[in-house]
C-alpha atoms as a PDB file:
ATOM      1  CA  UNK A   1       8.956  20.460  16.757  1.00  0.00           C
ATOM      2  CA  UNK A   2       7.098  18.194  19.174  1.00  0.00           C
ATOM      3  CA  UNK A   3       4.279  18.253  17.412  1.00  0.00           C
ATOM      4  CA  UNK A   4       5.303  17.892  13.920  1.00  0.00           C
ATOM      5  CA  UNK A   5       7.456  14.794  15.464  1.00  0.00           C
ATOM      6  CA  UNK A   6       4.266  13.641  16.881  1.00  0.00           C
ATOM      7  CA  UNK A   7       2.449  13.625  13.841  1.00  0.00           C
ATOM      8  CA  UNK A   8       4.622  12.121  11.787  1.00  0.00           C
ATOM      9  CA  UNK A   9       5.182   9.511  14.335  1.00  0.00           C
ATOM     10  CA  UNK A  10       1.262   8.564  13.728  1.00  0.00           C
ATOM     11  CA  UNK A  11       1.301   8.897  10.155  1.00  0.00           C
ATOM     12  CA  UNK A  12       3.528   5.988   9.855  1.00  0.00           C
ATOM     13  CA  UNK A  13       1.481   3.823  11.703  1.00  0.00           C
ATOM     14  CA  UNK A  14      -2.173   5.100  10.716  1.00  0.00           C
ATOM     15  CA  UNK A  15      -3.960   4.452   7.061  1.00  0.00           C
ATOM     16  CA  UNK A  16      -5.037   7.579   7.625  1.00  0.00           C
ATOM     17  CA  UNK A  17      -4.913  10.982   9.062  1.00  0.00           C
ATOM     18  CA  UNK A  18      -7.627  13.255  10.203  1.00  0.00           C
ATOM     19  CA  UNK A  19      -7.810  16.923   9.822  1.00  0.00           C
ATOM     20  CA  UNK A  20      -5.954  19.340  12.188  1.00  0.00           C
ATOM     21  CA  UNK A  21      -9.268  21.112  13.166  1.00  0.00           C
ATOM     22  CA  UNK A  22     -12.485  20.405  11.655  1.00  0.00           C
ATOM     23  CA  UNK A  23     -12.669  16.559  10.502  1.00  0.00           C
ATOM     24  CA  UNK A  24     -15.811  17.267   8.339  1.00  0.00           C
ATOM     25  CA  UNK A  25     -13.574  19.734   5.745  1.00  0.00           C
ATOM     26  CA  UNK A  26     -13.555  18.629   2.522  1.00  0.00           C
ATOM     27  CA  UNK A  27     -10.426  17.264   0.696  1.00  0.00           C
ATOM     28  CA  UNK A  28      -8.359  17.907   4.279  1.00  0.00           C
ATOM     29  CA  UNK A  29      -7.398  14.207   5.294  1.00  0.00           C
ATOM     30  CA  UNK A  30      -4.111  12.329   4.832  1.00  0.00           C
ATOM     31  CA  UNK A  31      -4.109   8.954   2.757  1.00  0.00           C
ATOM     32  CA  UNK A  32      -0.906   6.963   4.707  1.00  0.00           C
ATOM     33  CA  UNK A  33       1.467   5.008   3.443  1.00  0.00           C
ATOM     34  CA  UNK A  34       0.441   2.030   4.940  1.00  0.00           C
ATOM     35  CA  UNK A  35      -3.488   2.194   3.067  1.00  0.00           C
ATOM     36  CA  UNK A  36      -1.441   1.761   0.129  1.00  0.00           C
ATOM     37  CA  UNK A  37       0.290  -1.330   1.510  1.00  0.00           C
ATOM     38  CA  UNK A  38      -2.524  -2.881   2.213  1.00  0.00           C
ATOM     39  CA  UNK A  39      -4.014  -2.155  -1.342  1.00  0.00           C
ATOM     40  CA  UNK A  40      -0.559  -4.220  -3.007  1.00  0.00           C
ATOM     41  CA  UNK A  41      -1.216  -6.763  -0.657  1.00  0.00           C
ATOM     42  CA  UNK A  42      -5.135  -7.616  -1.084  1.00  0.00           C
ATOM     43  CA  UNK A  43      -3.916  -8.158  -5.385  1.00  0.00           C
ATOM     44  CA  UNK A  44      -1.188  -9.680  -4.428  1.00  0.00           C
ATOM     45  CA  UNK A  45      -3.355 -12.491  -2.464  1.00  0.00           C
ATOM     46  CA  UNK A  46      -6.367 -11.741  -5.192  1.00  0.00           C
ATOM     47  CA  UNK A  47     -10.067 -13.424  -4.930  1.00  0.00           C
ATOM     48  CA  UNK A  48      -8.733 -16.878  -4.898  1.00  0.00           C
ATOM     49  CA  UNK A  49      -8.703 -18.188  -1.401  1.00  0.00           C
ATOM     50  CA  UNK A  50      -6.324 -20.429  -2.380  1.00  0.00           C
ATOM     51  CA  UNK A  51      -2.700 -18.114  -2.427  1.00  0.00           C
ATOM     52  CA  UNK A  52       0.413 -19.459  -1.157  1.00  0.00           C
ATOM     53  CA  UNK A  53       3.512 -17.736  -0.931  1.00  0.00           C
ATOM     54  CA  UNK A  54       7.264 -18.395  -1.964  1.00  0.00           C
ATOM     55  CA  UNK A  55      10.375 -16.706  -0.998  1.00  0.00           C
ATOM     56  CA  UNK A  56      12.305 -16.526  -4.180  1.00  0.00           C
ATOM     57  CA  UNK A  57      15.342 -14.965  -2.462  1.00  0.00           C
ATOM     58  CA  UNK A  58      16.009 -17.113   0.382  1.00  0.00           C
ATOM     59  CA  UNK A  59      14.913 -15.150   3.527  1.00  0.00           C
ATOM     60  CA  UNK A  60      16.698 -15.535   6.492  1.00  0.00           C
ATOM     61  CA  UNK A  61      20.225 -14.831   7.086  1.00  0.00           C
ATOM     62  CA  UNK A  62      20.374 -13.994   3.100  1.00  0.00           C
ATOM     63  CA  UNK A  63      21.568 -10.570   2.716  1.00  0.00           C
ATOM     64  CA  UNK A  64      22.457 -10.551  -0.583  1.00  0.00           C
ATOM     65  CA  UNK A  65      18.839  -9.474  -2.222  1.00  0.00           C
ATOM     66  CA  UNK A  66      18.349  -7.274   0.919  1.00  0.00           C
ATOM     67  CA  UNK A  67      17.317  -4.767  -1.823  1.00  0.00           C
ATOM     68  CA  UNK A  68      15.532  -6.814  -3.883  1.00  0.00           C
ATOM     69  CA  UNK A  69      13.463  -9.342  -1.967  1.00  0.00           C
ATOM     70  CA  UNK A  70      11.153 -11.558  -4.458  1.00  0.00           C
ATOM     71  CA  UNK A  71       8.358 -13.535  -3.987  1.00  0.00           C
ATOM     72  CA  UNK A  72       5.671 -15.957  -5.779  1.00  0.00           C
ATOM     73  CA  UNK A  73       2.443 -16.601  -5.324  1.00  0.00           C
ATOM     74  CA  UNK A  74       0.994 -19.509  -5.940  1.00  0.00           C
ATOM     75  CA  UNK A  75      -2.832 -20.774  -6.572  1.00  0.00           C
ATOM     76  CA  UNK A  76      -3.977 -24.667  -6.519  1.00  0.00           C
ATOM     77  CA  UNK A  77      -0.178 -25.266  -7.422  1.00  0.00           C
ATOM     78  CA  UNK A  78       0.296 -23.112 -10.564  1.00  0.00           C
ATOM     79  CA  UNK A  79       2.452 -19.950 -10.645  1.00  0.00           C
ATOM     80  CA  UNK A  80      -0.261 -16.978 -10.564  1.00  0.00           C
ATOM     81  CA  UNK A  81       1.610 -13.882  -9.485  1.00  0.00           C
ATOM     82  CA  UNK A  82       5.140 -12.584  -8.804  1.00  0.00           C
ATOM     83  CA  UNK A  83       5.874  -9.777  -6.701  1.00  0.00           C
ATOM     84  CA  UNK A  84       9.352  -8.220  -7.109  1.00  0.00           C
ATOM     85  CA  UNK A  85      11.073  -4.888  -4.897  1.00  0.00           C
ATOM     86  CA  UNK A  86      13.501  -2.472  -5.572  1.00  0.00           C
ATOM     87  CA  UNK A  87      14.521  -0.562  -1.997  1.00  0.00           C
ATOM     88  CA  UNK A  88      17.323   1.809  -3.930  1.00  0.00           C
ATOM     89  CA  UNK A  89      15.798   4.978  -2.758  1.00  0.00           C
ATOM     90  CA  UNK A  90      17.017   7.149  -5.823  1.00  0.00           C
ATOM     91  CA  UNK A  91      14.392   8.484  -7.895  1.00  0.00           C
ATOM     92  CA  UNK A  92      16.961   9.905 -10.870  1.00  0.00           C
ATOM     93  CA  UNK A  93      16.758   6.834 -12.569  1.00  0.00           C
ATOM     94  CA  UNK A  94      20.200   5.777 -12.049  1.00  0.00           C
ATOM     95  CA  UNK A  95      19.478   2.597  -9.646  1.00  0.00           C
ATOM     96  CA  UNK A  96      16.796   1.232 -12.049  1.00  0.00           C
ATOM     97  CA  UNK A  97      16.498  -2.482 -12.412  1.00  0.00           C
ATOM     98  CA  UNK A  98      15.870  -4.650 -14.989  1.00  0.00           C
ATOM     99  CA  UNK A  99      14.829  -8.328 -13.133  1.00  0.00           C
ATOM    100  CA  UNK A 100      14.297 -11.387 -15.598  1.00  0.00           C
ATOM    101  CA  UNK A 101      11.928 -13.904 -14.305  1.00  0.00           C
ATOM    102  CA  UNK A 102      13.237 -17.802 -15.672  1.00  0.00           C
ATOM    103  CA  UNK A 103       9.583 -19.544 -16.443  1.00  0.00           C
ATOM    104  CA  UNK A 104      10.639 -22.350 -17.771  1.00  0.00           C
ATOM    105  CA  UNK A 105       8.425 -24.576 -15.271  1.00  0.00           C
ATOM    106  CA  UNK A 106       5.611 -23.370 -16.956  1.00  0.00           C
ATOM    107  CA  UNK A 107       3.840 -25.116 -19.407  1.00  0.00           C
ATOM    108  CA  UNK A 108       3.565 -21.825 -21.801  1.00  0.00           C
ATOM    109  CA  UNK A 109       4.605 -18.147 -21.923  1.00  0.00           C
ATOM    110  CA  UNK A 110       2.364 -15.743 -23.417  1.00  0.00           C
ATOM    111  CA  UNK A 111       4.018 -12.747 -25.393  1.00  0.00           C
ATOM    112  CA  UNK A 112       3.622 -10.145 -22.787  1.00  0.00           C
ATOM    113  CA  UNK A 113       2.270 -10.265 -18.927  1.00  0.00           C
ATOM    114  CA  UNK A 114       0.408  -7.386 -17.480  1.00  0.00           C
ATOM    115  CA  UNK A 115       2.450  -5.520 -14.399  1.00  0.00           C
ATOM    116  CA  UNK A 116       1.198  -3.012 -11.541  1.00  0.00           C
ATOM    117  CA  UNK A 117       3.674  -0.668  -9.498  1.00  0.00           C
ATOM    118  CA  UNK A 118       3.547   0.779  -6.384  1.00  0.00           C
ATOM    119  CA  UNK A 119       5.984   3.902  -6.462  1.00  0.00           C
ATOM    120  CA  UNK A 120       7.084   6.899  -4.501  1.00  0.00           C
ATOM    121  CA  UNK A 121      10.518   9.264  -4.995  1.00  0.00           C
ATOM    122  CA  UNK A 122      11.945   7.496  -1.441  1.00  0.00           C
ATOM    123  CA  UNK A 123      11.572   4.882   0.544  1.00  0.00           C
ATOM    124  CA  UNK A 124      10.694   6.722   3.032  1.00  0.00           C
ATOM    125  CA  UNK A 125       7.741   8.827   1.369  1.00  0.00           C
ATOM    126  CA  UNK A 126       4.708   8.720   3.555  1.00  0.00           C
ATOM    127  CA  UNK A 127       2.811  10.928   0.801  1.00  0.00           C
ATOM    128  CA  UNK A 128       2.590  11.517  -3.376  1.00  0.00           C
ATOM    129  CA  UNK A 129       2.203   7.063  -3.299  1.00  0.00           C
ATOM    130  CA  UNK A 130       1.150   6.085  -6.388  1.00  0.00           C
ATOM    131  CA  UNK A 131      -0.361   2.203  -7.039  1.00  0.00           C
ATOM    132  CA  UNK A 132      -1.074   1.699 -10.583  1.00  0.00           C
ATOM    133  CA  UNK A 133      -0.679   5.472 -11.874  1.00  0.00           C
ATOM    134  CA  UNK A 134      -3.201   6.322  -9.010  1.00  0.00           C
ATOM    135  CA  UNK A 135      -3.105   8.396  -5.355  1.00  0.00           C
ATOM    136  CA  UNK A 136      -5.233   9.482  -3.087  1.00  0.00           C
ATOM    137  CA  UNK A 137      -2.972  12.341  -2.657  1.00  0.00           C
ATOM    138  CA  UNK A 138       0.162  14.167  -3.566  1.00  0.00           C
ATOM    139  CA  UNK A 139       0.331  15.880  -0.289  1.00  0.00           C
ATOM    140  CA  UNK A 140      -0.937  16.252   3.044  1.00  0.00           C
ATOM    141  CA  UNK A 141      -4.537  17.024   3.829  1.00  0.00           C
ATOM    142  CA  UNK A 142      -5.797  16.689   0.541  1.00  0.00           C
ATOM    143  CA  UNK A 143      -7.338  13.085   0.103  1.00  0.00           C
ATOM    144  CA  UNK A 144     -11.373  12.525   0.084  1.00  0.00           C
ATOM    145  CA  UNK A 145     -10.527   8.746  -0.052  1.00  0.00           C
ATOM    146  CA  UNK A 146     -11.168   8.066  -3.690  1.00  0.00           C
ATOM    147  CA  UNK A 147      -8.269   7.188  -5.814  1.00  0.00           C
ATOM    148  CA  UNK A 148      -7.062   9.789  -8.443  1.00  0.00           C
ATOM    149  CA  UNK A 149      -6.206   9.229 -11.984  1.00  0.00           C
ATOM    150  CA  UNK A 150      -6.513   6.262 -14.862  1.00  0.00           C
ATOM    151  CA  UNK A 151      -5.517   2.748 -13.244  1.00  0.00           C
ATOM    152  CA  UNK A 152      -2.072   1.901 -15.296  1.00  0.00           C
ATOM    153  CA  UNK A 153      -2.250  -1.401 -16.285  1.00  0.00           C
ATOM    154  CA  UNK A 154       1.551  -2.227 -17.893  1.00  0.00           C
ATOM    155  CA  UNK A 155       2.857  -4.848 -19.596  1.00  0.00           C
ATOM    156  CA  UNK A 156       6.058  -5.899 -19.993  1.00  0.00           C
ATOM    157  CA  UNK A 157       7.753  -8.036 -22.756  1.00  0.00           C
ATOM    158  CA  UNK A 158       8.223 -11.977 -22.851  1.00  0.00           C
ATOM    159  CA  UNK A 159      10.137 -14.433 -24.763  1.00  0.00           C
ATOM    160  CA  UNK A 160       8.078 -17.253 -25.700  1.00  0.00           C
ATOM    161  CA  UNK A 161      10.850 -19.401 -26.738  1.00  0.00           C
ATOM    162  CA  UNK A 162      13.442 -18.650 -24.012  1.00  0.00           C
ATOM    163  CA  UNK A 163      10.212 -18.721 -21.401  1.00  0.00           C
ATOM    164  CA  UNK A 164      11.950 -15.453 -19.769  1.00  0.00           C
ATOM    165  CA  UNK A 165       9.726 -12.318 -18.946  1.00  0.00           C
ATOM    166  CA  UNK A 166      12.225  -8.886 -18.473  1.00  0.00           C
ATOM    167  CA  UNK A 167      10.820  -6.123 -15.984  1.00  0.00           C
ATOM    168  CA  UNK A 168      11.481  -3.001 -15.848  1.00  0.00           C
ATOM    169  CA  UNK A 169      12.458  -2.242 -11.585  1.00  0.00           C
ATOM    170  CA  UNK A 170      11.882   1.473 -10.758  1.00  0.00           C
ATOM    171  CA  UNK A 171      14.046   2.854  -7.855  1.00  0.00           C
ATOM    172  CA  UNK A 172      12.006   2.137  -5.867  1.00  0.00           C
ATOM    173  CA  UNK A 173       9.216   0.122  -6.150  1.00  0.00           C
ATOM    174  CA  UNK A 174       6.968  -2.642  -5.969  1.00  0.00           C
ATOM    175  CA  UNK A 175       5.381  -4.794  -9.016  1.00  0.00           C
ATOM    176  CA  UNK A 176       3.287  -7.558  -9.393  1.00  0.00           C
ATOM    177  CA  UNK A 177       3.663  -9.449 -12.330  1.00  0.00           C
ATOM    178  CA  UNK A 178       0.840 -11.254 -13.490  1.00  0.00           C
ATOM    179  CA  UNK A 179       1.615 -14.357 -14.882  1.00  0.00           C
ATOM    180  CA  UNK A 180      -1.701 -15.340 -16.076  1.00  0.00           C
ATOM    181  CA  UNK A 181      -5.267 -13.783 -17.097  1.00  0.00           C
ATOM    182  CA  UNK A 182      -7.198 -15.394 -14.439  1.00  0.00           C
ATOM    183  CA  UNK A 183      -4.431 -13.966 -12.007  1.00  0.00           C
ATOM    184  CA  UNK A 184      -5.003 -10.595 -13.242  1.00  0.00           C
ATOM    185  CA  UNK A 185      -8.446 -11.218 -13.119  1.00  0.00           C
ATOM    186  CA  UNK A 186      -8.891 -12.078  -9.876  1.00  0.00           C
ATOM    187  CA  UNK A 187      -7.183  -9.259  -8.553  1.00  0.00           C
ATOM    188  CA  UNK A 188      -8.826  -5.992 -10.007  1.00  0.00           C
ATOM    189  CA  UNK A 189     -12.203  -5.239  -8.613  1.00  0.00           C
ATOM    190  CA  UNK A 190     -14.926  -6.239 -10.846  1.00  0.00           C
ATOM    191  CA  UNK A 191     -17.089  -2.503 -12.154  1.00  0.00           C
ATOM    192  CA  UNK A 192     -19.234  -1.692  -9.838  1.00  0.00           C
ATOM    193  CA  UNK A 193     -17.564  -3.344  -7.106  1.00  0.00           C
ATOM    194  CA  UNK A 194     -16.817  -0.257  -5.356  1.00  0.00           C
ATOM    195  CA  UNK A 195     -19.248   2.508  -5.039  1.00  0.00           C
ATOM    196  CA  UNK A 196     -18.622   6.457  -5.167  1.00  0.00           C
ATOM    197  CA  UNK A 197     -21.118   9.068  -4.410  1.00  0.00           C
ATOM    198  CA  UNK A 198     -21.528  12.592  -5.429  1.00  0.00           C
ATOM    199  CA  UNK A 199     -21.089  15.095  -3.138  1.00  0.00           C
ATOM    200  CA  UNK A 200     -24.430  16.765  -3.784  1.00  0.00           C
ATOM    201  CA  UNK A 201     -22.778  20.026  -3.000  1.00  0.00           C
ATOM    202  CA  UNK A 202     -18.914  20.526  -3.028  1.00  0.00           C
ATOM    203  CA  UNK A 203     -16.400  22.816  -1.880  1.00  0.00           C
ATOM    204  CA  UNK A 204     -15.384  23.420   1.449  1.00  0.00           C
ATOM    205  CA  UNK A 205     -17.982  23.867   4.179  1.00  0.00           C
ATOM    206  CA  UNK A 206     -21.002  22.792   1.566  1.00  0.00           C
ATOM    207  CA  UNK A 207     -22.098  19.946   3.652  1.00  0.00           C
ATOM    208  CA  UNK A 208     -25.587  20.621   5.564  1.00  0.00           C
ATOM    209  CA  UNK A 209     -24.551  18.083   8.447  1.00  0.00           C
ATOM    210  CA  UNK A 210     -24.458  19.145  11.930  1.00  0.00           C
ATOM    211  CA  UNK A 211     -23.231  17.989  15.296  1.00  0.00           C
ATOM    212  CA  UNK A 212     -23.803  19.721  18.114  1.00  0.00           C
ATOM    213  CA  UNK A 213     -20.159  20.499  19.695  1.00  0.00           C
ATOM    214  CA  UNK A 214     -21.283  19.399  22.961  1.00  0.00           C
ATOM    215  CA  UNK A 215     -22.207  16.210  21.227  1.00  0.00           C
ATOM    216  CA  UNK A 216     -19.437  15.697  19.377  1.00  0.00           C
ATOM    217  CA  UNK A 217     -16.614  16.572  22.504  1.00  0.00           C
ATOM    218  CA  UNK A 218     -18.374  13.728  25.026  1.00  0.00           C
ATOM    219  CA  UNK A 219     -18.640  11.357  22.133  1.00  0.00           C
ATOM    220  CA  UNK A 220     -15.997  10.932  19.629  1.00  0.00           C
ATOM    221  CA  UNK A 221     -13.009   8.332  20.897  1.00  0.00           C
ATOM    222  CA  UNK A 222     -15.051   6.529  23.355  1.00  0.00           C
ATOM    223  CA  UNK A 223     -15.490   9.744  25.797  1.00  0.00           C
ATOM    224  CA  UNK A 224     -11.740  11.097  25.536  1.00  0.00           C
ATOM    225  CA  UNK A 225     -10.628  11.205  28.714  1.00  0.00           C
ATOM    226  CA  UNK A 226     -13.670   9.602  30.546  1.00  0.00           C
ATOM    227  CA  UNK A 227     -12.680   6.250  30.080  1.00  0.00           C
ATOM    228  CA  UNK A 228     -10.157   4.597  32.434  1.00  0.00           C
ATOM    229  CA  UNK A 229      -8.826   2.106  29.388  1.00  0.00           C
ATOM    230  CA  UNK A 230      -7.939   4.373  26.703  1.00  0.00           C
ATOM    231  CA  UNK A 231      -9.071   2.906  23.636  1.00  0.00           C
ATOM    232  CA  UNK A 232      -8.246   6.260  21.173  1.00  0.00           C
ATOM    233  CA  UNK A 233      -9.357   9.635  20.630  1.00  0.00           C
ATOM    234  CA  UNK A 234      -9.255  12.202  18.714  1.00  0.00           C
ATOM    235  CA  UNK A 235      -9.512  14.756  21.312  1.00  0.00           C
ATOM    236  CA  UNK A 236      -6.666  16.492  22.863  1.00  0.00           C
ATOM    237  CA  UNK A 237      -7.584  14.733  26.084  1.00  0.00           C
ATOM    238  CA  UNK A 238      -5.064  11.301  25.719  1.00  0.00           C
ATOM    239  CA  UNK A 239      -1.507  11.540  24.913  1.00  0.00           C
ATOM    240  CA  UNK A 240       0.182   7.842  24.466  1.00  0.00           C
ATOM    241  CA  UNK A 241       3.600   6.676  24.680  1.00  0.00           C
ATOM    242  CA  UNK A 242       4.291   3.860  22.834  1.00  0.00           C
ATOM    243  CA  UNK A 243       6.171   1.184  23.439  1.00  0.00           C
ATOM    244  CA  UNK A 244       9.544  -0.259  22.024  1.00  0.00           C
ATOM    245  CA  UNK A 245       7.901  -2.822  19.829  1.00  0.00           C
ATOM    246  CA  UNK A 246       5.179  -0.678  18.057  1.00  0.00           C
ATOM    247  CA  UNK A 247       7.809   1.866  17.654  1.00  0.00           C
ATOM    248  CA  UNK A 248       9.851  -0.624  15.667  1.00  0.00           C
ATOM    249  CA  UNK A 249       7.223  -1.192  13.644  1.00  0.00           C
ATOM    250  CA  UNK A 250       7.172   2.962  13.018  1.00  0.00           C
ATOM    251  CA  UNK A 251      10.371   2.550  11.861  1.00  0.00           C
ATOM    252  CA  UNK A 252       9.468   0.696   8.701  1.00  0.00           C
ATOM    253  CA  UNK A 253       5.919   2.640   8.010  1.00  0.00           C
ATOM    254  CA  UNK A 254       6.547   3.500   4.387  1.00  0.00           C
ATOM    255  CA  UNK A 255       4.835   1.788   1.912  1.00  0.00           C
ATOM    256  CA  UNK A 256       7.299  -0.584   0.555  1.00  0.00           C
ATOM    257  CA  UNK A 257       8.570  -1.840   3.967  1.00  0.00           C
ATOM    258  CA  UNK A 258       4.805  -2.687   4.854  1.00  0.00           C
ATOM    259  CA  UNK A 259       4.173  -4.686   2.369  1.00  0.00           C
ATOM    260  CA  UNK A 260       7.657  -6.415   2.586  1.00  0.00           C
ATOM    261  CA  UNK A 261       6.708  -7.296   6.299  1.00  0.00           C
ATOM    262  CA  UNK A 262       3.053  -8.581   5.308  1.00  0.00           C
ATOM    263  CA  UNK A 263       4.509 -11.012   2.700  1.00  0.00           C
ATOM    264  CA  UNK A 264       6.832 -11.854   5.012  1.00  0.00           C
ATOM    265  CA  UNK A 265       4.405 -13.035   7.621  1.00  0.00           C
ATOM    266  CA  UNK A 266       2.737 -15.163   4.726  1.00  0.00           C
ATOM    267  CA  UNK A 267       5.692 -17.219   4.055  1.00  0.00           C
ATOM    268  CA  UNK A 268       6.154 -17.649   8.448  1.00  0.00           C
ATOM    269  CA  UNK A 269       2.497 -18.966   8.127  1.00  0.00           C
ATOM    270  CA  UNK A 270       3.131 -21.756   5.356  1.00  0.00           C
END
């Protein structure tokens, strides 16, 4: 139990988890929760250098939208993104949304925007994320770090004339609604941008590389237990208790709640 507890513990603040044995197998890492956080956030903030955040719901003391936080991004002054939540951890459907963004301070509204989702069955899901139709895993020890799947690129309805957009809120999730091309643009990675490589033999235990154990045990984590500041290992050798404030952050490790807390700190830093 101490163990498992242990583990889980980790997950929540790690991107990712290594094997239980052998960190070489293939397909035996976890893919985190908060890797996928951090994925919302970079399109959220897109290629611009120029985003600035809104609170749409207040912030604060504000509890009313505690489950439905909003927020807008902004680039040189124009609208370019909006990023909308749904906390209701119910995955039968019944505590879907529907959220109608007002854009009547734009200038136009095209017929349809484009919309990505982050989603998961709970709130508290640490595994089987999904961003844009795609995971790096539906379970534990199972990612390779390459996304799975066709990217999902949504759209939801408009009305031109009422300058209203309607989006469909899963329970829960996270979507950001693109308000413009150039916004949607400048958030998916151009082709090419991210290079994969063939394994050039697959299947577990196919890879030719070798480290010498004796190697491996005096080197990986800084020397284990040979240090006297321990700066992390992942060697049996260090065992950490952590304090009250990173365990707070623990608390709120699934993927939603990261993100939440990210955007957050944008709007303290404006």
């Amino acid at each position: 139990m101490a163990a498992a507890t242990e583990l889980t513990f980790c997950r929540r603040l790690q991107p990712f988890t290594p094997p239980q044995t052998n960190e070489t197998n293939f397909r035996q890492w976890t893919t985190g929760s908060p890797y996928y956080s951090m994925l919302v956030v970079s399109e959220v903030l897109g290629s611009s250098n120029s985003s600035q955040i809104v609170d749409l719901t207040g912030g604060g003391s504000d509890t009313t939208n505690q489950y439905n936080p909003a927020y807008a991004v902004y680039e040189d002054g124009l609208a370019a993104r909006v990023v909308l939540f749904n906390f209701a951890s119910d995955a039968s459907g019944a505590n879907d949304a529907t959220t109608v963004l007002d854009l009547t301070g734009l200038d136009s509204v095209p017929a349809s925007v484009q919309v990505r989702y982050l989603r998961a069955d709970s709130v508290a899901d640490q595994s089987n994320v999904t961003w844009a139709g795609q995971t790096l895993g539906s379970a534990d020890f199972e990612s390779d770090g390459t996304l799975r799947g066709t990217r999902a690129n949504l759209t939801a309805p408009c009305d031109t004339e009422a300058k209203s957009c309607t989006i469909k809120m899963y329970a829960p999730s996270v979507a950001i609604v693109f308000l413009t091309d150039k916004s949607y643009t400048d958030s998916t990675p151009a082709d090419g941008a991210v290079v994969e490589y063939t394994l050039t033999a697959g299947g577990p235990g196919a890879t030719n590389t070798r480290v010498a154990p004796e190697v491996l045990e005096t080197s990986n984590g800084h020397g284990g237990s040979q240090w006297t500041v321990k700066l992390g290992s992942t060697s049996n050798e260090q065992k950490y208790t952590f304090n009250a404030a990173i365990g707070r952050v623990s608390a709120g490790g699934a993927a939603l709640a990261l993100v939440t807390a990210a955007l957050g700190a944008a709007v303290v830093l404006l």
